[in-house]
N, C-alpha and C. Protein backbone atom coordinates (compact mmCIF):
# COMPACT_ATOMS: atom_id res chain seq x y z
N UNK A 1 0.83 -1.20 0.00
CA UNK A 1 0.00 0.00 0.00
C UNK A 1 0.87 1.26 0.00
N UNK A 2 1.64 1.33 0.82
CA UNK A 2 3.16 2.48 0.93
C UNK A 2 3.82 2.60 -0.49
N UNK A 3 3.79 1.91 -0.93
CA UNK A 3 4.99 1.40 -2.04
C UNK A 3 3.62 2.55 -3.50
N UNK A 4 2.27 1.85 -3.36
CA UNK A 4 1.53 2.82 -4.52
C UNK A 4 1.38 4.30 -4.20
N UNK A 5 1.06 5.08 -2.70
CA UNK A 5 1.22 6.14 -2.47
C UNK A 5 2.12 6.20 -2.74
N UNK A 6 3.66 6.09 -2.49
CA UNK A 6 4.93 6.60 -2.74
C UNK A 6 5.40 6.54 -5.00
N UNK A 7 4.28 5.71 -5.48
CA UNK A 7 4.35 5.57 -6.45
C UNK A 7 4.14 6.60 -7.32
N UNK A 8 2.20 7.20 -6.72
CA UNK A 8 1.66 8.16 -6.96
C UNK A 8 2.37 9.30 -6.57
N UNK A 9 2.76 9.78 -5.35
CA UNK A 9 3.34 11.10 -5.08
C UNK A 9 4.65 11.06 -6.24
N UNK A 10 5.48 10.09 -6.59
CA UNK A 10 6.52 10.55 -7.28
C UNK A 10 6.08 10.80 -8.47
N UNK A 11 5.06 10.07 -9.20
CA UNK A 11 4.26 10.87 -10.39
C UNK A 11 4.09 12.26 -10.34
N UNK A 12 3.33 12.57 -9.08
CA UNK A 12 2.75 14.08 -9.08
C UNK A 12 4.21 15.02 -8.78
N UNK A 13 5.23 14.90 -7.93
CA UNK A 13 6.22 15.29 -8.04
C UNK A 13 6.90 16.07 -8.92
N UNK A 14 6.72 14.36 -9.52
CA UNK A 14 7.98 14.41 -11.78
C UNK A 14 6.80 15.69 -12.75
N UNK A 15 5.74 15.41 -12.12
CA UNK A 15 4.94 16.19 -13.23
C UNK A 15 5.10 17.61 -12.94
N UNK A 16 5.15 17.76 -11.58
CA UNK A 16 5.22 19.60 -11.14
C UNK A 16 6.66 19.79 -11.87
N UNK A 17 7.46 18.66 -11.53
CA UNK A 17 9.04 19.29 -11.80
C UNK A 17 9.24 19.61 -13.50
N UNK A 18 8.51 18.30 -14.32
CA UNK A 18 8.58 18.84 -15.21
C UNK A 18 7.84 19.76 -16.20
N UNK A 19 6.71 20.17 -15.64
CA UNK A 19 6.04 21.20 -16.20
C UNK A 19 6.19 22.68 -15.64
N UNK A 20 6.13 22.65 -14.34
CA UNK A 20 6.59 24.22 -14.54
C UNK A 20 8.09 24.40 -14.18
N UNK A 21 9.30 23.41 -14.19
CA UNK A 21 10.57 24.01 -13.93
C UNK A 21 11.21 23.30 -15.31
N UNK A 22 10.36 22.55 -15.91
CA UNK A 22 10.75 21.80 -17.42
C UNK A 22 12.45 21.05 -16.83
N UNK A 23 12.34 20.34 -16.38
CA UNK A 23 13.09 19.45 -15.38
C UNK A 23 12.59 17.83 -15.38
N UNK A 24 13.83 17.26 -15.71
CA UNK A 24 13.88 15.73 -15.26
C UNK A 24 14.13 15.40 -13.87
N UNK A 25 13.38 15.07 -12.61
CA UNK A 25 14.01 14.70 -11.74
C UNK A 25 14.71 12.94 -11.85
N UNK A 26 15.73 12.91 -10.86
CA UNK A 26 16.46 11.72 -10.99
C UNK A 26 16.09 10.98 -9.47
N UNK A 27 15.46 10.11 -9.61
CA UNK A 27 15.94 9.12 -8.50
C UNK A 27 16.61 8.27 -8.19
N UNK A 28 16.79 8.43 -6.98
CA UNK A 28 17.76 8.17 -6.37
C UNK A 28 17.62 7.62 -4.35
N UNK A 29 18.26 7.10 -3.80
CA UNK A 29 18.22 6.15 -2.55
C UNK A 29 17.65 5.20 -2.49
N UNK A 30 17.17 4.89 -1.51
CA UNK A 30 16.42 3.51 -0.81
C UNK A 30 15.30 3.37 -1.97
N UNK A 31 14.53 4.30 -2.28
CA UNK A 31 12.93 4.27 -2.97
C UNK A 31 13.92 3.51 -4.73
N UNK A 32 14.32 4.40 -4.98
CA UNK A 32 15.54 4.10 -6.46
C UNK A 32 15.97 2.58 -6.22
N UNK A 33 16.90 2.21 -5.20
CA UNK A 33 17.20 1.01 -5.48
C UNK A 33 16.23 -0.29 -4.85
N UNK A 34 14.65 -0.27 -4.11
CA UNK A 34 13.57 -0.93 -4.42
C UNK A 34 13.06 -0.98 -5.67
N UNK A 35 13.07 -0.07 -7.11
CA UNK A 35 12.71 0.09 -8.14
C UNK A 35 13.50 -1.31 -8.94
N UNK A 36 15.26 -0.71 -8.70
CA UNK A 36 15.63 -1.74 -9.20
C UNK A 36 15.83 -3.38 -9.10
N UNK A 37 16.21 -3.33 -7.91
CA UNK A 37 16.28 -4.63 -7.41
C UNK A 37 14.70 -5.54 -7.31
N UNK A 38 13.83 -4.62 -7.12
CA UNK A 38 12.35 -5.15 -6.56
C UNK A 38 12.04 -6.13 -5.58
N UNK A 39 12.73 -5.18 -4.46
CA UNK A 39 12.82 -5.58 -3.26
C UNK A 39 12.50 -4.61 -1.82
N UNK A 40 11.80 -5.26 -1.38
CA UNK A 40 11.60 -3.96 -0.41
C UNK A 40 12.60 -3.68 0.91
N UNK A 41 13.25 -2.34 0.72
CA UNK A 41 13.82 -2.03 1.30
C UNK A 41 13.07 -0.73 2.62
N UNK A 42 12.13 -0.64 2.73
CA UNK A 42 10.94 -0.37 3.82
C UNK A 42 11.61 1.19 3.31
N UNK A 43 11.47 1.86 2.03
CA UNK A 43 12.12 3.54 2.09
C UNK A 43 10.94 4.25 2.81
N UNK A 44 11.24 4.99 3.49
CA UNK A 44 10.17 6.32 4.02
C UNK A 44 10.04 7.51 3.31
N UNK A 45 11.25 7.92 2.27
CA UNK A 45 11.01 8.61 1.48
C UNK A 45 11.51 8.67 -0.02
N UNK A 46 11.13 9.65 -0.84
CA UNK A 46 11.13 9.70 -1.93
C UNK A 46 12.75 10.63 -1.90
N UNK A 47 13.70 10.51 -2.40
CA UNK A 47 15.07 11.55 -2.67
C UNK A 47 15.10 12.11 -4.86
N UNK A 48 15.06 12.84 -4.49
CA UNK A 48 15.33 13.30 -6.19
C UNK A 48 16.03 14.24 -5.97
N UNK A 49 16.91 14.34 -7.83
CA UNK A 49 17.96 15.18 -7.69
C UNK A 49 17.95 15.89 -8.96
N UNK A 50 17.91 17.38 -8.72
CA UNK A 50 18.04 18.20 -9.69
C UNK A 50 18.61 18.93 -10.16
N UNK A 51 18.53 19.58 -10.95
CA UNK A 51 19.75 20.64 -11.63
C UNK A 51 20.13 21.61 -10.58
N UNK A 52 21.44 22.16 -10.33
CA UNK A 52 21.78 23.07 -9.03
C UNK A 52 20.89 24.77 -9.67
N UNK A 53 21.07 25.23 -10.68
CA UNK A 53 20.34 26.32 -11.26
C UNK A 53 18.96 26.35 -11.10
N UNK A 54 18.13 25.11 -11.31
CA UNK A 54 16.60 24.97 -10.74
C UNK A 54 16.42 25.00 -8.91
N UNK A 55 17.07 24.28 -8.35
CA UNK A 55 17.37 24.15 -7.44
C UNK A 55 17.30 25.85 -6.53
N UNK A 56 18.10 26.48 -7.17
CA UNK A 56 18.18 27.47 -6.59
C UNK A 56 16.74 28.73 -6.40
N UNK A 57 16.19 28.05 -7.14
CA UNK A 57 14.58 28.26 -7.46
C UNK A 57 14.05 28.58 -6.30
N UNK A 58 14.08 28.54 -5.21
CA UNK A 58 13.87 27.67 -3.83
C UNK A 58 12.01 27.96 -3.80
N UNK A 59 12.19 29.54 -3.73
CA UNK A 59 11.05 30.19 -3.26
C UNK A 59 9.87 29.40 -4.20
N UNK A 60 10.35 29.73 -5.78
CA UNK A 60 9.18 29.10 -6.85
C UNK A 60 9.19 27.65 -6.57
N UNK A 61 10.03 26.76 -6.41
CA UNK A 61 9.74 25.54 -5.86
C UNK A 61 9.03 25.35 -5.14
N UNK A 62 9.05 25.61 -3.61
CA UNK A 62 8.21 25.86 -2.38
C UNK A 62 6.77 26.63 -3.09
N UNK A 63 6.81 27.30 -3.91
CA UNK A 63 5.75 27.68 -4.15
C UNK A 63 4.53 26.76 -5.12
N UNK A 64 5.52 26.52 -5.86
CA UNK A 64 4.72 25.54 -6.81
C UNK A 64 3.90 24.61 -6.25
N UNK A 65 5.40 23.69 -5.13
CA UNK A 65 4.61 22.14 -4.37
C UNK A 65 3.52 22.65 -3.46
N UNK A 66 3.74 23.95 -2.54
CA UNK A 66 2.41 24.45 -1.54
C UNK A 66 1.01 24.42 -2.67
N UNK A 67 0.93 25.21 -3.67
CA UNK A 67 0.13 25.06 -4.47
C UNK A 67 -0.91 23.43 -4.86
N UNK A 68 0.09 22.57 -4.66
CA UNK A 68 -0.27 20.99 -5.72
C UNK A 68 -0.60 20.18 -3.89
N UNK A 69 -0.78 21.42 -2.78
CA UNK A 69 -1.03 20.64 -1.38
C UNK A 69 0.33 19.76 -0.79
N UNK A 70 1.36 20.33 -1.06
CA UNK A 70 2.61 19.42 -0.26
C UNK A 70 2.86 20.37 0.72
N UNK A 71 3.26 20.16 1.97
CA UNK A 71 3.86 20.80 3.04
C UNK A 71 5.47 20.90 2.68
N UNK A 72 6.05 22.05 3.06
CA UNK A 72 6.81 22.69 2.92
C UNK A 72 7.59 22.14 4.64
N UNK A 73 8.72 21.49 4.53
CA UNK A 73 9.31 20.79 5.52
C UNK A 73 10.75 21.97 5.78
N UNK A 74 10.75 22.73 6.62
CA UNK A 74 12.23 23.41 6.93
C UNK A 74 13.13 22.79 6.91
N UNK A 75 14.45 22.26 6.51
CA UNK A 75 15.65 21.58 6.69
C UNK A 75 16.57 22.03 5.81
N UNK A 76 17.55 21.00 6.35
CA UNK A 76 19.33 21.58 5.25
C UNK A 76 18.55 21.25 3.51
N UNK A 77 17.89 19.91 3.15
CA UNK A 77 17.84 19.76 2.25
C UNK A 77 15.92 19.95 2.04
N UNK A 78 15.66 20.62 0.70
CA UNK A 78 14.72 21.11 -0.08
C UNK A 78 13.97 19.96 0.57
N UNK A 79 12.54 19.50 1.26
CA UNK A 79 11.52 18.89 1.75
C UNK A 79 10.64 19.01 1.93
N UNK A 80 9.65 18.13 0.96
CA UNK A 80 8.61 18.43 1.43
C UNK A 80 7.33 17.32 1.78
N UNK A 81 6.57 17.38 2.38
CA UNK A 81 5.52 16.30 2.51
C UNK A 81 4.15 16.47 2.26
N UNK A 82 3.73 15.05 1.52
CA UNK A 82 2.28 14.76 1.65
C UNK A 82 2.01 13.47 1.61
N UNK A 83 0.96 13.48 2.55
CA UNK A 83 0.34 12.05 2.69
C UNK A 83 1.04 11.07 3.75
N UNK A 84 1.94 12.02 4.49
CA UNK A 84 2.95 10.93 5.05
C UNK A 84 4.23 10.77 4.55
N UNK A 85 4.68 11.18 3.55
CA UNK A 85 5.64 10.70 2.82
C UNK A 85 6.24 12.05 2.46
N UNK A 86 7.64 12.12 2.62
CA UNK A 86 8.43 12.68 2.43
C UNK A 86 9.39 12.92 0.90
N UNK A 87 9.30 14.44 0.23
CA UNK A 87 10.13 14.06 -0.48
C UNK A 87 11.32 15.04 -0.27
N UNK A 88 12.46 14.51 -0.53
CA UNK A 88 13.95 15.34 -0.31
C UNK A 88 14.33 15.90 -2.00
N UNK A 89 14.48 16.66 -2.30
CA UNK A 89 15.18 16.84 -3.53
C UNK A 89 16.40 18.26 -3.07
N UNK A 90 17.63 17.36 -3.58
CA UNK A 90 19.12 17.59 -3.31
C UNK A 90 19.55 18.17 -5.11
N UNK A 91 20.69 18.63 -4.59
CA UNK A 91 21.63 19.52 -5.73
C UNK A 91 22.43 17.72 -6.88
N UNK A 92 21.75 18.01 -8.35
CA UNK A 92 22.37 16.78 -9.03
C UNK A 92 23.74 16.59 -8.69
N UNK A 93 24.20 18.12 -9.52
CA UNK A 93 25.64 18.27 -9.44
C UNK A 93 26.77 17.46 -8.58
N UNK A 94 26.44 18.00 -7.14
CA UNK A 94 26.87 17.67 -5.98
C UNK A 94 26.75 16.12 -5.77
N UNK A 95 26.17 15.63 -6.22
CA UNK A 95 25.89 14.18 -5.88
C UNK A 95 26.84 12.94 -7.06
N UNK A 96 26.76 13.88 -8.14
CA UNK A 96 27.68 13.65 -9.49
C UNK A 96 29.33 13.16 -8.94
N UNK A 97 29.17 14.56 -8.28
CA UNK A 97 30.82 14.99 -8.29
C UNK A 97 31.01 13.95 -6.73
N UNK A 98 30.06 13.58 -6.06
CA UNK A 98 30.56 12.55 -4.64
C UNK A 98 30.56 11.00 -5.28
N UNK A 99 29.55 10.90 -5.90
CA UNK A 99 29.49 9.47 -5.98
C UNK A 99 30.18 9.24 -7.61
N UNK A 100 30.33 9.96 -8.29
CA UNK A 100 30.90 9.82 -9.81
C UNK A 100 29.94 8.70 -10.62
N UNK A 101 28.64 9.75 -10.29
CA UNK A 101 27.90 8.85 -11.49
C UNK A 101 27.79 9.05 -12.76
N UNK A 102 28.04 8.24 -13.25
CA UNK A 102 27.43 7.81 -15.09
C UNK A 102 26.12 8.33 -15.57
N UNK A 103 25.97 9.49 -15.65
CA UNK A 103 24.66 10.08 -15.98
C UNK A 103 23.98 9.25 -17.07
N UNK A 104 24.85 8.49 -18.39
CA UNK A 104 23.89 8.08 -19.28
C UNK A 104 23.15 6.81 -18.75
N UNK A 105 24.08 6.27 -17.53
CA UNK A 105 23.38 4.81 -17.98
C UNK A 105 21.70 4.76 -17.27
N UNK A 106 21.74 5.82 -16.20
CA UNK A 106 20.32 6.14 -15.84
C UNK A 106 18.77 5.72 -17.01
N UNK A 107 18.15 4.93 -16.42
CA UNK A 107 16.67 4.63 -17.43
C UNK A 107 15.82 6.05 -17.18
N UNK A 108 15.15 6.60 -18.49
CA UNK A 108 14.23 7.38 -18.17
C UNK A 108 12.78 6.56 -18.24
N UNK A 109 12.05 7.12 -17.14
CA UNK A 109 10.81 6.42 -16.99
C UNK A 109 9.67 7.09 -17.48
N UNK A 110 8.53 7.08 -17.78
CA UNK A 110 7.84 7.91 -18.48
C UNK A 110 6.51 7.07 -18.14
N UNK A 111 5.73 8.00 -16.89
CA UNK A 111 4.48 6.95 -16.27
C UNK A 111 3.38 8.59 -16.14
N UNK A 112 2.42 7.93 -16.53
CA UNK A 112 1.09 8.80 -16.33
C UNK A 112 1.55 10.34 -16.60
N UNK A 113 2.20 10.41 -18.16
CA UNK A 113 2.48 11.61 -18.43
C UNK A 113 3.97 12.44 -17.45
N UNK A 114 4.13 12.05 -16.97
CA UNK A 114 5.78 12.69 -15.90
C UNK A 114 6.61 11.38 -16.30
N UNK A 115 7.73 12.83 -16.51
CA UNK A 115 8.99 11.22 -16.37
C UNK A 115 9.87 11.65 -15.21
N UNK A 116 10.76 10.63 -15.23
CA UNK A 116 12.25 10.99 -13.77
C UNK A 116 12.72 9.67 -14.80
N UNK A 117 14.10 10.17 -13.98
CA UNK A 117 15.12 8.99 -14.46
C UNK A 117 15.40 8.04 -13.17
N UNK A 118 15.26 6.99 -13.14
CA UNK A 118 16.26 6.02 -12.50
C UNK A 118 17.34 5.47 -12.48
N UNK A 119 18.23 5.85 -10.81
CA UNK A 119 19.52 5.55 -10.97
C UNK A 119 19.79 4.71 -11.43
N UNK A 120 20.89 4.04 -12.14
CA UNK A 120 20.90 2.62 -12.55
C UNK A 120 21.55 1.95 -11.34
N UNK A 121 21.45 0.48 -11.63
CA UNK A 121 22.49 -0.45 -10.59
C UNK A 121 23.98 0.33 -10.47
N UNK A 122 24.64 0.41 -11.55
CA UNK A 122 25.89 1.14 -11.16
C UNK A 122 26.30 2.01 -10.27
N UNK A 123 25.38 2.98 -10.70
CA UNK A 123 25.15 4.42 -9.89
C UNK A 123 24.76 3.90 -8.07
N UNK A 124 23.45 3.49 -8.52
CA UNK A 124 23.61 2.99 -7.09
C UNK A 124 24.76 2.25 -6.49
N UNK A 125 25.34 1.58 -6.27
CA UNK A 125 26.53 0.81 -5.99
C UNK A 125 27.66 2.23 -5.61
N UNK A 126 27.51 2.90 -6.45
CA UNK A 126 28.52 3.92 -6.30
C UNK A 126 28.44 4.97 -5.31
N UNK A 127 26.79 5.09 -5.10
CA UNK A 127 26.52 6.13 -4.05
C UNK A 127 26.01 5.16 -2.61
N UNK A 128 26.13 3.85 -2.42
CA UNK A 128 26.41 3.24 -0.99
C UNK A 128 28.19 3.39 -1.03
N UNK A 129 29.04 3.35 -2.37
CA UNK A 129 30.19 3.16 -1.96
C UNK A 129 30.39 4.87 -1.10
N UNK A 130 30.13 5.78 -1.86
CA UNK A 130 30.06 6.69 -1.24
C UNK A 130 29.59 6.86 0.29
N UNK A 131 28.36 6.55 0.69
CA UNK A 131 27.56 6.88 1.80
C UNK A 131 28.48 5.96 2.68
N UNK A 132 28.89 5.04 2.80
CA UNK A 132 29.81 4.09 3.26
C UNK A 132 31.36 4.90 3.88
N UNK A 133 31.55 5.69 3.36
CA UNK A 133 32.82 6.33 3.44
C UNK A 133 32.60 8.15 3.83
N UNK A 134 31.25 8.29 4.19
CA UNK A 134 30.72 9.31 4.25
C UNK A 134 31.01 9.85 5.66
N UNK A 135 31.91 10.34 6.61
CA UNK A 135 31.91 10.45 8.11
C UNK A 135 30.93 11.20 9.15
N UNK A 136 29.68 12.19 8.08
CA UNK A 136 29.13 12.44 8.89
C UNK A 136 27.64 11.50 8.90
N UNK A 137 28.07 10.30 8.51
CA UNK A 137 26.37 8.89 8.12
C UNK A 137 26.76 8.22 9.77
N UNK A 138 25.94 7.95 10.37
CA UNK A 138 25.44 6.98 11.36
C UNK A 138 25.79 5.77 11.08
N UNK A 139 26.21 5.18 12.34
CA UNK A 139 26.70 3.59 11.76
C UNK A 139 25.63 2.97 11.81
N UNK A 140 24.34 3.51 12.22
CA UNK A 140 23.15 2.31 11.63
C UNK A 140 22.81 2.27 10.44
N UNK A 141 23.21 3.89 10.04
CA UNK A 141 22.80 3.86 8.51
C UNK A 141 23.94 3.18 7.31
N UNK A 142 25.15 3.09 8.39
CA UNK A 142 26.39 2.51 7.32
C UNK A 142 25.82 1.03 7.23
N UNK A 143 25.49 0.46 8.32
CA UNK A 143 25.63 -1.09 8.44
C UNK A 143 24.11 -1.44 7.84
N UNK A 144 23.14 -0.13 7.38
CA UNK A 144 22.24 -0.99 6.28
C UNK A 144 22.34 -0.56 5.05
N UNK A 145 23.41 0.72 4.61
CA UNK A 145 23.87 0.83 3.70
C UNK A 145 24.87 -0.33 2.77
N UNK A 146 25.80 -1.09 3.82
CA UNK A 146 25.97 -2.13 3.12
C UNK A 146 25.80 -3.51 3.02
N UNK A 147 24.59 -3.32 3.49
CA UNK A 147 23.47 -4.05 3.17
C UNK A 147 23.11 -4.30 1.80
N UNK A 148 22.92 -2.84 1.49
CA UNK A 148 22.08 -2.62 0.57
C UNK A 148 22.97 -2.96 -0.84
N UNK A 149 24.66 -2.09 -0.71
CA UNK A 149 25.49 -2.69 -1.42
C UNK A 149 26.15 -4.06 -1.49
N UNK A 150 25.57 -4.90 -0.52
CA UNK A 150 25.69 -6.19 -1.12
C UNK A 150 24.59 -6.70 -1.85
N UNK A 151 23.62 -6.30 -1.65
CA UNK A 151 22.68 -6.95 -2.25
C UNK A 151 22.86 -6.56 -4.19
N UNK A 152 23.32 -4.94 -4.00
CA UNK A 152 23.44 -4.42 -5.48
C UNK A 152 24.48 -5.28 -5.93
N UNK A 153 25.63 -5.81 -4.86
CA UNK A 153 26.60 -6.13 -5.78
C UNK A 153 26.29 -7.84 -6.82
N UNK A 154 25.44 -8.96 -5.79
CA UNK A 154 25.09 -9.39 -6.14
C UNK A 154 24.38 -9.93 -7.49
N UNK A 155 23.03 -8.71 -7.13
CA UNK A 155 22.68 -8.40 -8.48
C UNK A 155 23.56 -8.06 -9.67
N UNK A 156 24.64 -7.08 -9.57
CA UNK A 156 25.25 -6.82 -10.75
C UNK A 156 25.95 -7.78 -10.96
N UNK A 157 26.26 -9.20 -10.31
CA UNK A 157 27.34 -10.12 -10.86
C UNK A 157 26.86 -11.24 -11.64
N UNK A 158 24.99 -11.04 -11.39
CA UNK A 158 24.52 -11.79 -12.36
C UNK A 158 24.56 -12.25 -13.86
């Protein structure tokens, strides 16, 4: 039931992002690598990542999602909620340049009119190798982070 709300909100999301900021969002974390693997990894939220120039949008962002009924969440990173569910959207760039992802190999998805891209297996793999080596992550979050990169690695050795 979590898994179709979180399905739906990232539809309505991809569609605000790409109609009024004409923007691909990218996913990405826990929600991203349940997509791929198709496995549930229990995500609580939705993470997308966008251009640092849109990004900087802040106010028209916040304005747009208040508009489409999302709550406007104060924090370090852009948040907001509805329905329970959280979405984070972070600077692409920045995430590029930590985890050194492969922008092409990303799938674009294209559901109920909105698209986003999905990280690929690679990418993912690359951003637990990252989060793994990250000093300000929690060791609960390291020790289910590589978790999570074993399970990717697995998969990719298929």
């Amino acid at each position: 039931m979590k898994t179709m709300i979180m399905d739906s909100i990232l539809i309505e999301v991809s569609a605000i992002l790409n109609q009024r900021f004409d923007t691909i969002p990218l996913l990405y974390g826990s929600y991203a690598l349940q997509k791929v693997l198709d496995k549930d990894y229990q995500a609580r939220d939705i993470d997308l990542l966008i251009d640092e120039n849109i990004l900087k949008n802040k106010i028209e962002l916040i304005s747009a999602f208040v508009m489409k009924g999302f709550a406007y969440i104060h924090q370090e990173v852009l948040t907001f909620e509805k329905n329970g569910i959280e979405i984070e959207i972070s600077n692409l760039e920045k995430w590029i340049e930590n985890s050194s992802f492969e922008i092409e190999e990303n799938e674009l998805i294209q559901e109920s009119g909105s698209k986003f891209y999905l990280l690929s297996a690679n990418n993912l793999k690359r951003l637990y190798q990252f989060l793994l080596s990250d000093k300000r992550r929690s060791n609960e979050k390291k020790q289910k982070d590589q978790e999570k990169l074993n399970d990717l690695r697995m998969f990719l050795e298929r």
